[in-house]
C-alpha atoms as a PDB file:
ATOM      1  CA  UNK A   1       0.000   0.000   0.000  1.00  0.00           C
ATOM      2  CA  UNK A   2       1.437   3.329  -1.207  1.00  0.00           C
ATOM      3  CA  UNK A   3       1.998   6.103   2.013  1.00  0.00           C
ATOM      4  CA  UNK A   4       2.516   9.609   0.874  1.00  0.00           C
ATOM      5  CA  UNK A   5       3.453  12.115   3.704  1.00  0.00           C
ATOM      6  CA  UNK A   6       3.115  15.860   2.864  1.00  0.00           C
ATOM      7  CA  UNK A   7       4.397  18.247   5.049  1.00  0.00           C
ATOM      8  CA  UNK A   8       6.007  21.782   4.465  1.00  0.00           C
ATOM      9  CA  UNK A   9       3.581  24.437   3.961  1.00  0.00           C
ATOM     10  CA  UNK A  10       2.750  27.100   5.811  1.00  0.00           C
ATOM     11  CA  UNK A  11       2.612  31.022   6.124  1.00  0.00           C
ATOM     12  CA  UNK A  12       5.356  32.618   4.712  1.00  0.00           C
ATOM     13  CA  UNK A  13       5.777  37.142   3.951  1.00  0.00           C
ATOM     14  CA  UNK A  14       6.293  37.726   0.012  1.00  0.00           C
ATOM     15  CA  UNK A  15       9.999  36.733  -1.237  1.00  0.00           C
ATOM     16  CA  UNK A  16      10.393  33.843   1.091  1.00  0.00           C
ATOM     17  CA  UNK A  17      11.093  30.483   1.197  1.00  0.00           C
ATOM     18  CA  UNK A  18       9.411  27.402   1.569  1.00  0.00           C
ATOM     19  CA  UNK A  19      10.579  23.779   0.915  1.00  0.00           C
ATOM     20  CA  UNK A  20       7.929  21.169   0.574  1.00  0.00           C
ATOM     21  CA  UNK A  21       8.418  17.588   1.598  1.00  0.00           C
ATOM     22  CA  UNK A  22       6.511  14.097   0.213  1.00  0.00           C
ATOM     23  CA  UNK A  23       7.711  11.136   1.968  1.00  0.00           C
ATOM     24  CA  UNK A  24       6.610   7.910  -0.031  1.00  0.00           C
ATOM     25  CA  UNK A  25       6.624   4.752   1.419  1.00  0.00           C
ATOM     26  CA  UNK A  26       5.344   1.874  -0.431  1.00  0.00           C
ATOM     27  CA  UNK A  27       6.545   2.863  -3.834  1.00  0.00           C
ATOM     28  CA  UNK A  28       9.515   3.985  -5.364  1.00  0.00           C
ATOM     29  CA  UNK A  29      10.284   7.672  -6.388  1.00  0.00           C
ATOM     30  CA  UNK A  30      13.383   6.197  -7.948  1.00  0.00           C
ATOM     31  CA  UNK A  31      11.220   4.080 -10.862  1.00  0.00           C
ATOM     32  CA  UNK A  32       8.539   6.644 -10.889  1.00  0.00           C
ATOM     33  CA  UNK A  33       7.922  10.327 -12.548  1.00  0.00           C
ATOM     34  CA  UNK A  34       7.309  12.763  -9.311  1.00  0.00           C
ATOM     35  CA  UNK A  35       5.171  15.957  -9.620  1.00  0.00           C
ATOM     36  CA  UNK A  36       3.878  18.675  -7.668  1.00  0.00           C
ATOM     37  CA  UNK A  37       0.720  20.667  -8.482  1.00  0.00           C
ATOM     38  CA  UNK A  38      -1.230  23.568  -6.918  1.00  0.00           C
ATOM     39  CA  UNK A  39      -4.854  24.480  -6.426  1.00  0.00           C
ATOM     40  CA  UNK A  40      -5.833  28.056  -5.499  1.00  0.00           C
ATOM     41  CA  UNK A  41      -9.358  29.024  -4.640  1.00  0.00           C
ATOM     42  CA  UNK A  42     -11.772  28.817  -7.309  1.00  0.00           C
ATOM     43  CA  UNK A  43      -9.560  27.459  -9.855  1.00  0.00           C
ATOM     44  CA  UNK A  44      -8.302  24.122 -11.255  1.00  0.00           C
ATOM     45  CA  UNK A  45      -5.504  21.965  -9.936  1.00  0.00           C
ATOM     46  CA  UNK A  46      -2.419  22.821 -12.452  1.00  0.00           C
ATOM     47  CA  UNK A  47       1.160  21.413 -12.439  1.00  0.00           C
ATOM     48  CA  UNK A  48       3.702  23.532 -11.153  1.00  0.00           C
ATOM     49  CA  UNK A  49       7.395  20.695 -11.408  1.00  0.00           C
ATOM     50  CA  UNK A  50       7.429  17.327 -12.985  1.00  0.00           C
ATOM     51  CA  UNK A  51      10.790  15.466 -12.578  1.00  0.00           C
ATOM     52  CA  UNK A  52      10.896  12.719 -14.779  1.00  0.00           C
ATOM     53  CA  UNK A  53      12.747   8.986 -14.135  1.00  0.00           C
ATOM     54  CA  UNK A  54      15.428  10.429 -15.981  1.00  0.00           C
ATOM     55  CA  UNK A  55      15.914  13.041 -14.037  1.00  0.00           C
ATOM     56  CA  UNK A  56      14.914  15.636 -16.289  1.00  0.00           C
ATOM     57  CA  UNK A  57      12.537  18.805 -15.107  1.00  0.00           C
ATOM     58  CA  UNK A  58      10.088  20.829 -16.473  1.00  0.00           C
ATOM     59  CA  UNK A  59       8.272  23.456 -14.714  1.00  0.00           C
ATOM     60  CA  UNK A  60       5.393  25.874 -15.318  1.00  0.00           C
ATOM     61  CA  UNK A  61       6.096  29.043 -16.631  1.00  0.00           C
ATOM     62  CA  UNK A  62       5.311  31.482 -13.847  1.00  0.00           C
ATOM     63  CA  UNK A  63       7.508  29.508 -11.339  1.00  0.00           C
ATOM     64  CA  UNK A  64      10.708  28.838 -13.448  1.00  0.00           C
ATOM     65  CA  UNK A  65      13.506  30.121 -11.606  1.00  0.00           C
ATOM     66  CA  UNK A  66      11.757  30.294  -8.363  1.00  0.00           C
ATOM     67  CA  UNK A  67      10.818  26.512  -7.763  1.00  0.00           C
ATOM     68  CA  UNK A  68      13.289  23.724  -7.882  1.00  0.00           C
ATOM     69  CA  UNK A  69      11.609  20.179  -8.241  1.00  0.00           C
ATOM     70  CA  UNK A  70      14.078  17.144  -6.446  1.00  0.00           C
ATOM     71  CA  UNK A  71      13.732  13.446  -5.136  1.00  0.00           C
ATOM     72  CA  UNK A  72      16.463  12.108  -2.046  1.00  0.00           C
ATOM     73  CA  UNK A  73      15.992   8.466  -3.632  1.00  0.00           C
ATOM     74  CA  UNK A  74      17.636   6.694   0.023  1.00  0.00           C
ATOM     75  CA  UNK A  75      14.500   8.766   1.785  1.00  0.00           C
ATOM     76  CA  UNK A  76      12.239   7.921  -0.768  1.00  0.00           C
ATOM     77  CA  UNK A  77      11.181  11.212  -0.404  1.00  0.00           C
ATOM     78  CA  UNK A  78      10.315  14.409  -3.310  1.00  0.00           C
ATOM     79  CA  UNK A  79      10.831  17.932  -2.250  1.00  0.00           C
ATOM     80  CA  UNK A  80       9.782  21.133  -3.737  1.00  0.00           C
ATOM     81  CA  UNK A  81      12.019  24.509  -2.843  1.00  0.00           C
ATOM     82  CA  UNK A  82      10.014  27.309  -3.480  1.00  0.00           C
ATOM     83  CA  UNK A  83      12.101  30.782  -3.153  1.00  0.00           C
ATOM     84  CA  UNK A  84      10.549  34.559  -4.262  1.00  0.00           C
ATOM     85  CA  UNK A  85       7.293  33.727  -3.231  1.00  0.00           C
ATOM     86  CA  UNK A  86       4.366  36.210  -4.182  1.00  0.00           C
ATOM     87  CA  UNK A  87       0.871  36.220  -2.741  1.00  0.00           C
ATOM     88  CA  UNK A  88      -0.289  34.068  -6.314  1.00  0.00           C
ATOM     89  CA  UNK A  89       1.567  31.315  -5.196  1.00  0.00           C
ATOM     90  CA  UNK A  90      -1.107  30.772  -2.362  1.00  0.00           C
ATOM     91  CA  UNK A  91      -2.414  27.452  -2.954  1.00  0.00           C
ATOM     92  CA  UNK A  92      -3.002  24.133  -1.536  1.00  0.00           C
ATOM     93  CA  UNK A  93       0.111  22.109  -3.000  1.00  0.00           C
ATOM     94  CA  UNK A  94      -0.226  18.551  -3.669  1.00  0.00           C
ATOM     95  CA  UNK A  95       2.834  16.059  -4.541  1.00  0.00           C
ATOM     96  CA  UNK A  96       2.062  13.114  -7.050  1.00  0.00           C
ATOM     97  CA  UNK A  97       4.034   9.900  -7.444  1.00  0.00           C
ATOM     98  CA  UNK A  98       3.587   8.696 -11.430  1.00  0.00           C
ATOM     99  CA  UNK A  99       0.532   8.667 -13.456  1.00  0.00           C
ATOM    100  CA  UNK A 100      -2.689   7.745 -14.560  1.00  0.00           C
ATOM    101  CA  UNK A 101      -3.858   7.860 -12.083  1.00  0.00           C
ATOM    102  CA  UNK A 102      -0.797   7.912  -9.571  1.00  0.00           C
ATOM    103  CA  UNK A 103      -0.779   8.862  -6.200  1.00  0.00           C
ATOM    104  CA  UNK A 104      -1.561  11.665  -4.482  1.00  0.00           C
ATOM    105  CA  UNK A 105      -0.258  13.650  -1.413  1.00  0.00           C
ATOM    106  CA  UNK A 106      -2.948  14.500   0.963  1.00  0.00           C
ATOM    107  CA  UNK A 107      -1.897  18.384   0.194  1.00  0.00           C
ATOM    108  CA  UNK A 108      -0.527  21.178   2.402  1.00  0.00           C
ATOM    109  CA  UNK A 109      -1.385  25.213   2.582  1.00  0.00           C
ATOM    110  CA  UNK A 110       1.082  27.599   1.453  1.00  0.00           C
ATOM    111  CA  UNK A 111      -0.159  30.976   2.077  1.00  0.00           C
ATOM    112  CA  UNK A 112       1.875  33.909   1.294  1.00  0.00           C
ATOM    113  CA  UNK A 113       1.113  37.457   2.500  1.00  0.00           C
ATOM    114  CA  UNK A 114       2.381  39.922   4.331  1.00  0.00           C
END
């Protein structure tokens, strides 16, 4: 049975920091693509990092630069650093471990004001 552990979010002032953590147990993050999305109020869950098996990532426009997107493979665990936050990264953030349909994080709150 796949175990995924969020934890990491919080309330941070505009152009902090923020590193989110997904702890997987049951599954490998070495063998599988890891992703993190966001949803803010009112609008629809979108991807923010993918890292692929390969170790390639890809991230969405509005948070290249900002976000970094890494797995610790002996912790089994995915991270997200998020640096030069702004209030419109205020979301619930959920981690995902492969696709269709994958699994899911159980999502934290990052809120970002001042």
């Amino acid at each position: 049975q796949v175990q995924i552990v969020e934890s990491g979010g919080g309330l941070v002032q505009p152009g902090g920091s923020l590193r989110l953590s997904c702890e997987v147990s049951g599954e490998s993050i070495r063998t599988n693509p890891v992703s993190w999305y966001r949803q803010a109020p009112g609008a629809q869950r979108e991807m923010v990092a993918l890292l692929t098996v390969g170790g390639n990532a890809n991230y969405a426009a509005d948070v290249k630069g900002r976000f970094t997107i890494s797995g610790d493979n002996n912790k089994n665990t995915m991270y997200l650093q998020m640096n030069s936050l702004t209030p419109e990264d205020t979301a619930v953030y959920y981690c995902r471990l492969g696709f269709s349909p994958g699994f899911w994080g159980q999502g934290t709150q990052v809120t970002v004001s001042s």
